[in-house]
N, C-alpha and C. Protein backbone atom coordinates (compact mmCIF):
# COMPACT_ATOMS: atom_id res chain seq x y z
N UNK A 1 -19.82 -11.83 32.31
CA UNK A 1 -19.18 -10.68 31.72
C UNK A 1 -18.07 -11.17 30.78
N UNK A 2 -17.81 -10.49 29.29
CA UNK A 2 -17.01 -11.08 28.66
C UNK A 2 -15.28 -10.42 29.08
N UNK A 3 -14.70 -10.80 28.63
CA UNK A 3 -13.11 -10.41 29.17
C UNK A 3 -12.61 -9.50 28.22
N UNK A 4 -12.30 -8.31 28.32
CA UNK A 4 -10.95 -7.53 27.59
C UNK A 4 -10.16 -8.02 26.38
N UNK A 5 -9.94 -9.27 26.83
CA UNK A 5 -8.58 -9.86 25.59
C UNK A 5 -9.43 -10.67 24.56
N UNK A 6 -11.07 -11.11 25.27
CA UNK A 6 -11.97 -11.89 24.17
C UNK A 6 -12.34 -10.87 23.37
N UNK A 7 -12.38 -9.83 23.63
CA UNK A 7 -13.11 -8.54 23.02
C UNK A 7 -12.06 -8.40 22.23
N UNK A 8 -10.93 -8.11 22.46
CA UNK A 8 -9.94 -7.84 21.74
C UNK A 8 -9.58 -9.09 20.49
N UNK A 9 -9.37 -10.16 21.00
CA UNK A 9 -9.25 -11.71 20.22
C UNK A 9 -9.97 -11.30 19.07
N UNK A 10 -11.75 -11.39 19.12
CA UNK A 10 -12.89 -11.23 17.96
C UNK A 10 -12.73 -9.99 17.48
N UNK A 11 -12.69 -9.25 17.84
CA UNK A 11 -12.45 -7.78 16.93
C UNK A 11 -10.91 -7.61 16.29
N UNK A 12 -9.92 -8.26 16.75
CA UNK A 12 -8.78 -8.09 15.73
C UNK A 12 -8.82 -9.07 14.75
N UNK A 13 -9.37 -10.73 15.22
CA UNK A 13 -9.49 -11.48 13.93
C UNK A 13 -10.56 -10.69 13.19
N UNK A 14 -11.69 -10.17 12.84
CA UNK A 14 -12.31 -10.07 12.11
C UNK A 14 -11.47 -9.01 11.66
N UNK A 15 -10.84 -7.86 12.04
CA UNK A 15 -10.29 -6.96 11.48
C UNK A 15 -8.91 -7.47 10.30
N UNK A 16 -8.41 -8.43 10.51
CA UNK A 16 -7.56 -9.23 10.04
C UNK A 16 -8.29 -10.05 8.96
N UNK A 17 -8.96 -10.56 9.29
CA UNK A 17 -9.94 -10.98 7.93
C UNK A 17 -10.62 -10.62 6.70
N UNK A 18 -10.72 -9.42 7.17
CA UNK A 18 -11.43 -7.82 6.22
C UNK A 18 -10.09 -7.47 5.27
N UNK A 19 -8.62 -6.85 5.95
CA UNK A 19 -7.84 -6.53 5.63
C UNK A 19 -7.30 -7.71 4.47
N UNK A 20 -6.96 -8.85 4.99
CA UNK A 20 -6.24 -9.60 4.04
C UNK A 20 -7.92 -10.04 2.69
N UNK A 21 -8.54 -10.40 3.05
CA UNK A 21 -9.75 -10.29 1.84
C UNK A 21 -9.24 -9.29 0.82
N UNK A 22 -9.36 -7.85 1.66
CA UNK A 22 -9.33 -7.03 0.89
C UNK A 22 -8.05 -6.76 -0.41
N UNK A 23 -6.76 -6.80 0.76
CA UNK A 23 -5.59 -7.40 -0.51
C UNK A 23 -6.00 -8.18 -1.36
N UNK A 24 -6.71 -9.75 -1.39
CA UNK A 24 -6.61 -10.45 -2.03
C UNK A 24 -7.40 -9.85 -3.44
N UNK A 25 -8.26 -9.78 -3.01
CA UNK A 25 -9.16 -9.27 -3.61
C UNK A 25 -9.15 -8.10 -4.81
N UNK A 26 -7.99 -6.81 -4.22
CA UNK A 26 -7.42 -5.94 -5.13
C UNK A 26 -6.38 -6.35 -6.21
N UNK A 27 -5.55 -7.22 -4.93
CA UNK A 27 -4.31 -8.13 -6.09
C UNK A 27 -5.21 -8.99 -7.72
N UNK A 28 -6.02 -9.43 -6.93
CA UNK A 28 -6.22 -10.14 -8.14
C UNK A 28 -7.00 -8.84 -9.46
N UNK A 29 -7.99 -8.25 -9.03
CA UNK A 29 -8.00 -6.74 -9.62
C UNK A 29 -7.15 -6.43 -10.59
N UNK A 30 -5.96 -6.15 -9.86
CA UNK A 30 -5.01 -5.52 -10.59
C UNK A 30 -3.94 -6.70 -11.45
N UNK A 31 -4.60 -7.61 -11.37
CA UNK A 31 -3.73 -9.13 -11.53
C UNK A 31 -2.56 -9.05 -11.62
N UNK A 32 -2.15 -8.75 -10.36
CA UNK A 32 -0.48 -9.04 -9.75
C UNK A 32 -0.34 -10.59 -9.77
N UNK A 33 1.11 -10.98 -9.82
CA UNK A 33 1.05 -12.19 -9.52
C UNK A 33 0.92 -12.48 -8.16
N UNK A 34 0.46 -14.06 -7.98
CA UNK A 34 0.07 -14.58 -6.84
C UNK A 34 -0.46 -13.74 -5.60
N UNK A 35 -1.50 -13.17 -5.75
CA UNK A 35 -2.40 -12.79 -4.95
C UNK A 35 -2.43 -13.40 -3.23
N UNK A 36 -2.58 -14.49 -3.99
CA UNK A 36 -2.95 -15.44 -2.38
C UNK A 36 -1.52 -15.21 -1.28
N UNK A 37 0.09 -15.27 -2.21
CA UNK A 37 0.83 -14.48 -1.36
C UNK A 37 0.95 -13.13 -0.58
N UNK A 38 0.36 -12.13 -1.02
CA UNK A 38 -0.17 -11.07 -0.39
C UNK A 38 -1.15 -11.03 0.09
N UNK A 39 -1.49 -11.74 0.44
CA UNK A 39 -2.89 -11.73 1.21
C UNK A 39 -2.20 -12.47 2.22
N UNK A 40 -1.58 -13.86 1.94
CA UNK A 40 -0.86 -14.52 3.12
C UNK A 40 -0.04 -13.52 3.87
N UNK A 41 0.91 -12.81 3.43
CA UNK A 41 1.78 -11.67 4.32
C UNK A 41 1.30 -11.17 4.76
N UNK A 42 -0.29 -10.00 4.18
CA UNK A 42 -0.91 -9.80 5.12
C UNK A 42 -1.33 -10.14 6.16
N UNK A 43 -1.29 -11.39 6.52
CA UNK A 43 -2.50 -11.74 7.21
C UNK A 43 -1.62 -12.73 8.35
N UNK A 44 -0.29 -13.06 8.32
CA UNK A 44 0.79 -13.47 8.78
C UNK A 44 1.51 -12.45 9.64
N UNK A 45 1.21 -11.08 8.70
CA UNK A 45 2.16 -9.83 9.78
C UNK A 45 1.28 -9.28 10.73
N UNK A 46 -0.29 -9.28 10.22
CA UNK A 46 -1.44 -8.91 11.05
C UNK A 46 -1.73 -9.94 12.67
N UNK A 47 -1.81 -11.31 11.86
CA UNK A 47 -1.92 -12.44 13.19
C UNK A 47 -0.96 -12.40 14.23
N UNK A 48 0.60 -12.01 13.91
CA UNK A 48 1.75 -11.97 14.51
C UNK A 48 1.37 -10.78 15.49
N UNK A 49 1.00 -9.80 14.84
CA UNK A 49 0.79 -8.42 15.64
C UNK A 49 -0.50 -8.79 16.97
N UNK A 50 -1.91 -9.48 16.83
CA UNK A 50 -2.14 -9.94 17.44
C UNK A 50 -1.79 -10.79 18.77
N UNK A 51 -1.61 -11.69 17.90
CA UNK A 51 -1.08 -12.49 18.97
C UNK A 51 0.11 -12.66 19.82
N UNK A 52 0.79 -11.56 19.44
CA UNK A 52 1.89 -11.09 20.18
C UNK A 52 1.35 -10.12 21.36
N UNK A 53 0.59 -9.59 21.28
CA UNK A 53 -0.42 -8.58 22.11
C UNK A 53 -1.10 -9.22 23.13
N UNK A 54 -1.52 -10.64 22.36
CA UNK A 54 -3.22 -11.48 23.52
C UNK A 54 -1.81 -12.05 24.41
N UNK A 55 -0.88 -12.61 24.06
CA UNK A 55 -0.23 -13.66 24.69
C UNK A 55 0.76 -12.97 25.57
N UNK A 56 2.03 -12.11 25.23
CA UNK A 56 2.71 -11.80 25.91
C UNK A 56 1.97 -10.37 26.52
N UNK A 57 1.02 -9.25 26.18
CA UNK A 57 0.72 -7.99 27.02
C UNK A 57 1.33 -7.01 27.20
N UNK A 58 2.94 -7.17 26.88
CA UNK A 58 3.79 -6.28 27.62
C UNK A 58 4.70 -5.83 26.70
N UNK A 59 4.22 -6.13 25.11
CA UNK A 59 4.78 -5.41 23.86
C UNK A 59 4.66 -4.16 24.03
N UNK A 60 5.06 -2.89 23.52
CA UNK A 60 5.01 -1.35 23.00
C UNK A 60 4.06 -1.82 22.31
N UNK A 61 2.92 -1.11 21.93
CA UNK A 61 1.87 -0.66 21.19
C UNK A 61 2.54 -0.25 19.80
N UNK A 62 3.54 0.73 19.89
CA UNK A 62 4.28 1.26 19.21
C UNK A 62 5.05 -0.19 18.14
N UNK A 63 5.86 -1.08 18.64
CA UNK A 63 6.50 -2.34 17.63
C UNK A 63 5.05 -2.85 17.91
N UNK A 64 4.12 -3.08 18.04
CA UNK A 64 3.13 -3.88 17.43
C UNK A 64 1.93 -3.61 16.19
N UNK A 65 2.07 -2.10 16.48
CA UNK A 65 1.55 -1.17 15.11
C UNK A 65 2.85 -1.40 13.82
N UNK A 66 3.98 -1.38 14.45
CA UNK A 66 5.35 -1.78 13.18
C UNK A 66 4.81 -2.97 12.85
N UNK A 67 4.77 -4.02 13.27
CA UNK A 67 4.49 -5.24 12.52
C UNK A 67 3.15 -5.49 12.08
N UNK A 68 2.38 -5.12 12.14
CA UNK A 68 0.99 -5.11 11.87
C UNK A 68 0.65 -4.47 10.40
N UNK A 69 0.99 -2.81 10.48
CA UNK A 69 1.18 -2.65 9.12
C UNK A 69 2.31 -3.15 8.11
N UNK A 70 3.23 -4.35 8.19
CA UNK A 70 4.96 -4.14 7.71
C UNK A 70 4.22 -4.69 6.59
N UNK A 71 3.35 -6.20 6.93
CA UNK A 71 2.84 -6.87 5.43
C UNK A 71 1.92 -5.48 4.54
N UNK A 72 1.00 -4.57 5.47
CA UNK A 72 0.14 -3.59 4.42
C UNK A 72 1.29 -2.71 3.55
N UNK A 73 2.12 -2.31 4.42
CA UNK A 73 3.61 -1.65 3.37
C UNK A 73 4.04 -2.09 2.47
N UNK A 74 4.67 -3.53 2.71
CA UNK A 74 5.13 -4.09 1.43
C UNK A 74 4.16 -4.04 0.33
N UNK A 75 3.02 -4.45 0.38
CA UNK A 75 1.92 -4.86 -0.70
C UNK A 75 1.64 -3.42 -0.87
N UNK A 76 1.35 -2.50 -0.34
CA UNK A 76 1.39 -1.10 -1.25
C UNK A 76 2.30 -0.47 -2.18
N UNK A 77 3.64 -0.73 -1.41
CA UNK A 77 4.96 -0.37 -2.64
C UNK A 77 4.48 -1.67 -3.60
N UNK A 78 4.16 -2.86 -3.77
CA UNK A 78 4.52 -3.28 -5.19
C UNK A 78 3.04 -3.10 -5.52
N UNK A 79 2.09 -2.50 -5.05
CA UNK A 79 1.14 -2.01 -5.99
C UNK A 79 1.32 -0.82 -6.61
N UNK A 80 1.87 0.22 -5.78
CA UNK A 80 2.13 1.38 -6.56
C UNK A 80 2.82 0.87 -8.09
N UNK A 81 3.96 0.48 -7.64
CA UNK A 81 4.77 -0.52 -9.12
C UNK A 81 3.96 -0.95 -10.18
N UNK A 82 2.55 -1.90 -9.71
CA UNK A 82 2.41 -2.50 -10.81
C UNK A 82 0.69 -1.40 -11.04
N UNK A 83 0.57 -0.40 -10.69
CA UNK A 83 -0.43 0.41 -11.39
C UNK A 83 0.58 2.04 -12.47
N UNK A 84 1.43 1.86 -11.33
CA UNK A 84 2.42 2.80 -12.35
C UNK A 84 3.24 2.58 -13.40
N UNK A 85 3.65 1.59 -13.16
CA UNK A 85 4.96 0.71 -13.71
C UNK A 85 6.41 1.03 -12.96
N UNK A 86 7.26 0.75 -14.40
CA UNK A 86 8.79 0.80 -13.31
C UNK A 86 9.40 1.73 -14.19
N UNK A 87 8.43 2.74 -15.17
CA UNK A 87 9.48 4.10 -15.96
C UNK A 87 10.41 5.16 -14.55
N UNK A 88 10.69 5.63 -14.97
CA UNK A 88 11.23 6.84 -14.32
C UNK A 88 10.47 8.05 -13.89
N UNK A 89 10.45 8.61 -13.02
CA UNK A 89 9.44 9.14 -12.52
C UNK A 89 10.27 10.84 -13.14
N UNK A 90 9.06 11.71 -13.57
CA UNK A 90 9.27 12.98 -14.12
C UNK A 90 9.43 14.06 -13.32
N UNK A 91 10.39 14.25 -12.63
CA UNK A 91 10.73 15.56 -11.57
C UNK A 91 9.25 16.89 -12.12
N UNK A 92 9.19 16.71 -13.02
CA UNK A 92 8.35 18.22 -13.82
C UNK A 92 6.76 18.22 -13.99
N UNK A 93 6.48 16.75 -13.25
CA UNK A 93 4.90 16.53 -13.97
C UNK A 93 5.07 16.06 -12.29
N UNK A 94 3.68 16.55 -11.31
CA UNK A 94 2.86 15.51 -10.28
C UNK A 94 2.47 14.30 -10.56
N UNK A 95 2.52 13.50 -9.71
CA UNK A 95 2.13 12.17 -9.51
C UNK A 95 0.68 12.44 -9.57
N UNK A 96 0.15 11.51 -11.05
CA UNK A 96 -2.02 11.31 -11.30
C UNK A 96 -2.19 12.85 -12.51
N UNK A 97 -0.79 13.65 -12.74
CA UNK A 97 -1.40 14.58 -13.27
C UNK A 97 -0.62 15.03 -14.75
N UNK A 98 -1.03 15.01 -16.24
CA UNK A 98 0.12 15.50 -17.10
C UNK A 98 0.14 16.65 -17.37
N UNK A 99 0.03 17.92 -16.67
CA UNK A 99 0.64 18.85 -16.99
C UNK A 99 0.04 19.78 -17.76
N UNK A 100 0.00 20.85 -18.05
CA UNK A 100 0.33 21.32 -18.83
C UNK A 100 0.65 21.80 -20.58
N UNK A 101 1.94 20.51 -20.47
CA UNK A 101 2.14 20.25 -21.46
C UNK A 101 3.67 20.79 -22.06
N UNK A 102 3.69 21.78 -21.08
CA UNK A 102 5.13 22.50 -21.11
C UNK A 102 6.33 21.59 -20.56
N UNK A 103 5.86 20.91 -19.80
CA UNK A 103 7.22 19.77 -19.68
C UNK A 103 7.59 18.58 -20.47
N UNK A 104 6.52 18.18 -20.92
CA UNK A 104 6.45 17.54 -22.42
C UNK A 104 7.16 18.25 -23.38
N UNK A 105 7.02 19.21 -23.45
CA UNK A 105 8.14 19.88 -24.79
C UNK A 105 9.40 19.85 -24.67
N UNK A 106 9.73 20.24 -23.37
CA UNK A 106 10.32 20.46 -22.99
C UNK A 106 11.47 19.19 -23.11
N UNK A 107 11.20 18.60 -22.64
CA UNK A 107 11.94 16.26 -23.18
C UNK A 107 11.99 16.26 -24.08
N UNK A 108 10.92 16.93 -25.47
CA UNK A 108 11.22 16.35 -26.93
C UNK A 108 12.17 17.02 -27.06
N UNK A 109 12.28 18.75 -26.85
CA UNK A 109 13.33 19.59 -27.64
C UNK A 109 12.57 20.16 -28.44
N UNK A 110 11.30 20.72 -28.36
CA UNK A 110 10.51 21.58 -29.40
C UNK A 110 11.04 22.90 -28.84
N UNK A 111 11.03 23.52 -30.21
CA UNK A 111 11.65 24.88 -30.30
C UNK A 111 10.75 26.01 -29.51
N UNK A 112 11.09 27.02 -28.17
CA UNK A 112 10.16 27.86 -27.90
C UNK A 112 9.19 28.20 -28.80
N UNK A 113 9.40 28.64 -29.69
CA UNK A 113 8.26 29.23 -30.69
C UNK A 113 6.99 28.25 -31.19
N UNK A 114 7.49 27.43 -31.31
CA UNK A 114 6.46 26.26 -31.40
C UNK A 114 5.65 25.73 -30.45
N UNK A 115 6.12 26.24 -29.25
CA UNK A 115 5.19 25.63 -27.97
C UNK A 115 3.62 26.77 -28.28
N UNK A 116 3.70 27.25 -27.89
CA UNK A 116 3.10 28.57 -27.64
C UNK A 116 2.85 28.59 -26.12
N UNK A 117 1.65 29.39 -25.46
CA UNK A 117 1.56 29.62 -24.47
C UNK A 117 1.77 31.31 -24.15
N UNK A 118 2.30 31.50 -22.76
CA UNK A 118 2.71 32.51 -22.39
C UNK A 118 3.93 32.69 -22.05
N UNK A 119 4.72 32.66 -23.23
CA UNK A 119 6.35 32.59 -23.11
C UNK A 119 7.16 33.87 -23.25
């Protein structure tokens, strides 16, 4: 019969293996610099989360889900960064969407009458 923690061992490394691939893999995509460092954090905050689990047992579930995702967090905030950039974000327009068009005028200073619409 196989054991609980072997079951656990092979199914979190492979899950850990998938995950950091997958960073690597997007980083370079999006050609962030040094890829292979985000993939390493990944895969450093993932193993930690592991093996903090097989070895000691008596972690919270709870701080071992914190460290597990901390490397997927970081590498999402500086992807958001480097697919958005670092402008200023527009209180008046959704995030993926431009609008309208009325808040655009609105920044240049075009004269109501010139917009048109339903004003």
């Amino acid at each position: 019969m196989v054991s609980p923690d072997a079951v656990v061992a092979v199914t979190g490394a492979l899950v850990v293996g998938l995950v950091t691939a997958l960073v690597y893999r997007d980083a370079v995509i999006l050609e962030m610099n040094r890829p292979w460092l985000w993939a390493g954090l990944v895969f450093a905050t993932m193993l930690g989360a592991l093996t903090l689990h097989l070895a000691v047992g008596t972690v919270p579930i709870p701080g071992l889900l914190v460290i597990a995702v901390g490397g997927i967090a970081l590498y999402l905030f500086e992807r958001d960064d480097a697919v958005h950039g670092d402008e200023p974000a527009d209180p008046r327009v959704l995030a993926g969407n431009e609008g309208d068009g009325r808040a655009k005028a609105d920044r240049e200073g075009t004269p109501r009458s010139d917009r048109g619409g339903d004003e």
